[in-house]
C-alpha atoms as a PDB file:
ATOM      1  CA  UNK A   1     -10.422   8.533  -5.720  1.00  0.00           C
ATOM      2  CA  UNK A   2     -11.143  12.092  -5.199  1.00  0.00           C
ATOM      3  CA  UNK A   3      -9.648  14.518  -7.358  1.00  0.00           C
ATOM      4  CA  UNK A   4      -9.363  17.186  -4.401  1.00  0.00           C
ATOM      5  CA  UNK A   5      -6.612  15.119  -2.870  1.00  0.00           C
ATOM      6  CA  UNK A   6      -3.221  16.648  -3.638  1.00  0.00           C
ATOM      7  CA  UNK A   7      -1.238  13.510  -5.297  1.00  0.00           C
ATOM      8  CA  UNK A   8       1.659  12.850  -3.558  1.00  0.00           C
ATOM      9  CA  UNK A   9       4.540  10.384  -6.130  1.00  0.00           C
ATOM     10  CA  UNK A  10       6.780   9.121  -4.043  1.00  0.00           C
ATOM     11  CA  UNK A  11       9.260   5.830  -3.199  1.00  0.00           C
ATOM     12  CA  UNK A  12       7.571   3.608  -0.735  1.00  0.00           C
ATOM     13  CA  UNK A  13      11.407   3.306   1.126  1.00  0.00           C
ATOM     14  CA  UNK A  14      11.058   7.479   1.735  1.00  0.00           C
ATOM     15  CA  UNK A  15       7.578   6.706   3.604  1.00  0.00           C
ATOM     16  CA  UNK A  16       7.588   7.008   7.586  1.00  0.00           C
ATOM     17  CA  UNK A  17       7.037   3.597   9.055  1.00  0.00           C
ATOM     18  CA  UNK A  18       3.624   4.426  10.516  1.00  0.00           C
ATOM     19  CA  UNK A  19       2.601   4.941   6.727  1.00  0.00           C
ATOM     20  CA  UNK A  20       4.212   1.748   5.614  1.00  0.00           C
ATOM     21  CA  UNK A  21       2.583  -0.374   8.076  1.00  0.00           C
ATOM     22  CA  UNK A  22      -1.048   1.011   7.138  1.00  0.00           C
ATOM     23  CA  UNK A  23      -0.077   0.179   3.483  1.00  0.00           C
ATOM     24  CA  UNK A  24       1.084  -3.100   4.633  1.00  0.00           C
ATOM     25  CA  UNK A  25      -2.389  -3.874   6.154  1.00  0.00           C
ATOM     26  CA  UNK A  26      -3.911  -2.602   2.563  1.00  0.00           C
ATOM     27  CA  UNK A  27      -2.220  -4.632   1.063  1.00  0.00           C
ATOM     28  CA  UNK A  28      -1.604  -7.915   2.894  1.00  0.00           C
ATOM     29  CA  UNK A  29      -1.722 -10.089   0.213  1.00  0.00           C
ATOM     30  CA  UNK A  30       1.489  -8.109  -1.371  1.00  0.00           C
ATOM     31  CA  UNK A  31       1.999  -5.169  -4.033  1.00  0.00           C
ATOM     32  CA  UNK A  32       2.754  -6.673  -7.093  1.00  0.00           C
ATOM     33  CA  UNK A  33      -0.865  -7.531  -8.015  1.00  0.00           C
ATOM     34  CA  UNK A  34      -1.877  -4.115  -6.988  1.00  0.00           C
ATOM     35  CA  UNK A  35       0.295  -1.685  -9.017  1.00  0.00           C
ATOM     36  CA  UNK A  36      -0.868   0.199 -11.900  1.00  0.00           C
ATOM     37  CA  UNK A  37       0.470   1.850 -14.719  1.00  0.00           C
ATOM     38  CA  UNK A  38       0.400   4.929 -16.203  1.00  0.00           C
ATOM     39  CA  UNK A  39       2.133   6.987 -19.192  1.00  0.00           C
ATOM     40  CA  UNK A  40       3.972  10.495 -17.698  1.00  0.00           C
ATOM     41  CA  UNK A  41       3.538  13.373 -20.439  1.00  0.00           C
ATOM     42  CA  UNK A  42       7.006  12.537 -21.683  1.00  0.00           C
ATOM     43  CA  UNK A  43       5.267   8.884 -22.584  1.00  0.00           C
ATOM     44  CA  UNK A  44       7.114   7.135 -20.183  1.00  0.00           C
ATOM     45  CA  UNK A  45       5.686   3.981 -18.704  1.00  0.00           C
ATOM     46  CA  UNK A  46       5.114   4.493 -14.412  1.00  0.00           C
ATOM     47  CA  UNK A  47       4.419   2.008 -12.449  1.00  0.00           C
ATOM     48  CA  UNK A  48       2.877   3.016  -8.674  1.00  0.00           C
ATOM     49  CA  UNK A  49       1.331   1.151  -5.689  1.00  0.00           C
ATOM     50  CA  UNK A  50      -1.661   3.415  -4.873  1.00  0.00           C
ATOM     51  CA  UNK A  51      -2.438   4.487  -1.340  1.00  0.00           C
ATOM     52  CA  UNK A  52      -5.583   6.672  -0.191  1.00  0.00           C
ATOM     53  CA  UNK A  53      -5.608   8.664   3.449  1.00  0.00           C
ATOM     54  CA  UNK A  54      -7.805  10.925   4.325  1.00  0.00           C
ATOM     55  CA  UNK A  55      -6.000  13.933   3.056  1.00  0.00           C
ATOM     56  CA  UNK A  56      -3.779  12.743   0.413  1.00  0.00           C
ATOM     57  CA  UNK A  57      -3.573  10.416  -2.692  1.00  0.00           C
ATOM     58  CA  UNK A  58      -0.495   8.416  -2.277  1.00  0.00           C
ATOM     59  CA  UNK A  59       1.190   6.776  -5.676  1.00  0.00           C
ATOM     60  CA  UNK A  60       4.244   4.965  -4.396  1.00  0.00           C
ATOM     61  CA  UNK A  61       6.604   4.401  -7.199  1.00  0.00           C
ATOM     62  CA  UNK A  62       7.902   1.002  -7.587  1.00  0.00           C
ATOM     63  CA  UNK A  63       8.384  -1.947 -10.281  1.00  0.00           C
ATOM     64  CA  UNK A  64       7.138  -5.359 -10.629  1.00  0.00           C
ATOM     65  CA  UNK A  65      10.386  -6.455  -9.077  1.00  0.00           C
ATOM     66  CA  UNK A  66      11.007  -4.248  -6.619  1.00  0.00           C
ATOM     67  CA  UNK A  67       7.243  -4.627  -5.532  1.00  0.00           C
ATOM     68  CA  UNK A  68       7.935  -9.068  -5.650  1.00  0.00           C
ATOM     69  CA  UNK A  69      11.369  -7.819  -3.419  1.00  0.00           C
ATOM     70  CA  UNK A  70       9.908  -5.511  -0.781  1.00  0.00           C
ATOM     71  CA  UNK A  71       7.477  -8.369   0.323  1.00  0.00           C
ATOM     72  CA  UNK A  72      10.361 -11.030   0.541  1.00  0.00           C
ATOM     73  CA  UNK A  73      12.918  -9.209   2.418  1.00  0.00           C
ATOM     74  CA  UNK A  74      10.295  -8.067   4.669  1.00  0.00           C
ATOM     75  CA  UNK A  75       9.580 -10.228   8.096  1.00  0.00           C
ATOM     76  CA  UNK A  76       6.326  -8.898   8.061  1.00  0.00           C
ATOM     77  CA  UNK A  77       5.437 -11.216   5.171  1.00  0.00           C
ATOM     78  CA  UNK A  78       4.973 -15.217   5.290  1.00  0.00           C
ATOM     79  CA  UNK A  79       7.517 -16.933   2.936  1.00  0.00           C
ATOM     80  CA  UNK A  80       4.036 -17.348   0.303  1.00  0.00           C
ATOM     81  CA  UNK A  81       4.019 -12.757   0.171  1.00  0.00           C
ATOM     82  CA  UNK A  82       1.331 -12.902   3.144  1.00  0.00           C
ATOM     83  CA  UNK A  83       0.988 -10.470   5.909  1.00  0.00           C
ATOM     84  CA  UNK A  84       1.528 -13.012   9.133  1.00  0.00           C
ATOM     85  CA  UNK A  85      -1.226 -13.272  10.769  1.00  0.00           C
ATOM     86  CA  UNK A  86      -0.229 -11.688  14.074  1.00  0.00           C
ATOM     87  CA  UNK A  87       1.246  -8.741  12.409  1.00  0.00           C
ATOM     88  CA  UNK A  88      -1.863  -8.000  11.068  1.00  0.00           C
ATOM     89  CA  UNK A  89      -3.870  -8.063  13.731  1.00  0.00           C
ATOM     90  CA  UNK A  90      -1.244  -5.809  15.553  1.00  0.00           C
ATOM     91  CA  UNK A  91      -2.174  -2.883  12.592  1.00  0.00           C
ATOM     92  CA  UNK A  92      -5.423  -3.815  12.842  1.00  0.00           C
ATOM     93  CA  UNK A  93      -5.191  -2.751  16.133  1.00  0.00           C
ATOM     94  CA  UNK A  94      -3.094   0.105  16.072  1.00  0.00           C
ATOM     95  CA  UNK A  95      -5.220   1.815  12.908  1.00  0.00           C
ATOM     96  CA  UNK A  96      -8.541   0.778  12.878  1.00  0.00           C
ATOM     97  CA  UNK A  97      -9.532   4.086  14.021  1.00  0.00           C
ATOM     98  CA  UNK A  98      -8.711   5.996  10.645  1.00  0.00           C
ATOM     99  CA  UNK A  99     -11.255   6.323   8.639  1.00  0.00           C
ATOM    100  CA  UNK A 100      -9.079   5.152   5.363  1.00  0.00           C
ATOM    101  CA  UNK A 101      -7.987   1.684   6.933  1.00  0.00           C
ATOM    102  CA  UNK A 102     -11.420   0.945   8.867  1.00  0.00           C
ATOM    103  CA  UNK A 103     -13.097   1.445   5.417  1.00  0.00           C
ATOM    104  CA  UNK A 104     -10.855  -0.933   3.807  1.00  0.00           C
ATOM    105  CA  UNK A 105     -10.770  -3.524   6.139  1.00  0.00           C
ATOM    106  CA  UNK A 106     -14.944  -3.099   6.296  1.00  0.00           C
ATOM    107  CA  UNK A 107     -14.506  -3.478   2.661  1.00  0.00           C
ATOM    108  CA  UNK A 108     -12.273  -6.810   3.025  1.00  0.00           C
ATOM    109  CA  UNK A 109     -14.723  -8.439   5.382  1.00  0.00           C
ATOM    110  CA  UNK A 110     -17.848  -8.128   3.108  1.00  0.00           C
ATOM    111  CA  UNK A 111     -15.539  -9.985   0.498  1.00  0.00           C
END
């Protein structure tokens, strides 16, 4: 992470779709196992998705649950928390040319 970024807290629901679909191809395997967790100076326990772009660092509040319930009530998702297949290609597609998801997905194929 770069500590230039401005860091940007907010609810994944509040996010314009474009934004949600490039977190979606992130993280096609679901949130949940991708959330960390953090103390706020009050000592309260946060729990965010991170998200990197180019110009901002992204930390998309959201619990364990809500992250297990945004995947299942999505149709992007397979029944198993997946992103289908076709749907991801369709991102793929439509934002391989930013330099945040080409990196990632760069990163995903030497895995």
């Amino acid at each position: 992470m770069t500590n230039s970024k401005p860091r940007v807290i907010k609810d994944y629901n509040k996010l314009d779709k474009d934004l949600q679909q490039q977190i979606k191809l992130i993280y096609a395997d679901g949130f949940a196992e991708n959330l960390i967790h953090f103390f706020d100076r009050n000592g309260i326990k946060i729990t965010v998705l991170p998200f990197e772009t180019e110009d901002k660092y992204y930390m998309l509040r959201m619990t364990e649950n809500e992250a297990v319930a945004l995947v299942d009530e999505d149709d992007d998702y397979d029944d198993e928390g997946f992103l289908k297949d076709d749907v991801k290609q369709e991102y793929e597609d439509k934002y391989s040319d930013l330099d945040h998801i080409a990196e990632k997905l760069t990163d995903e194929d030497d895995d």
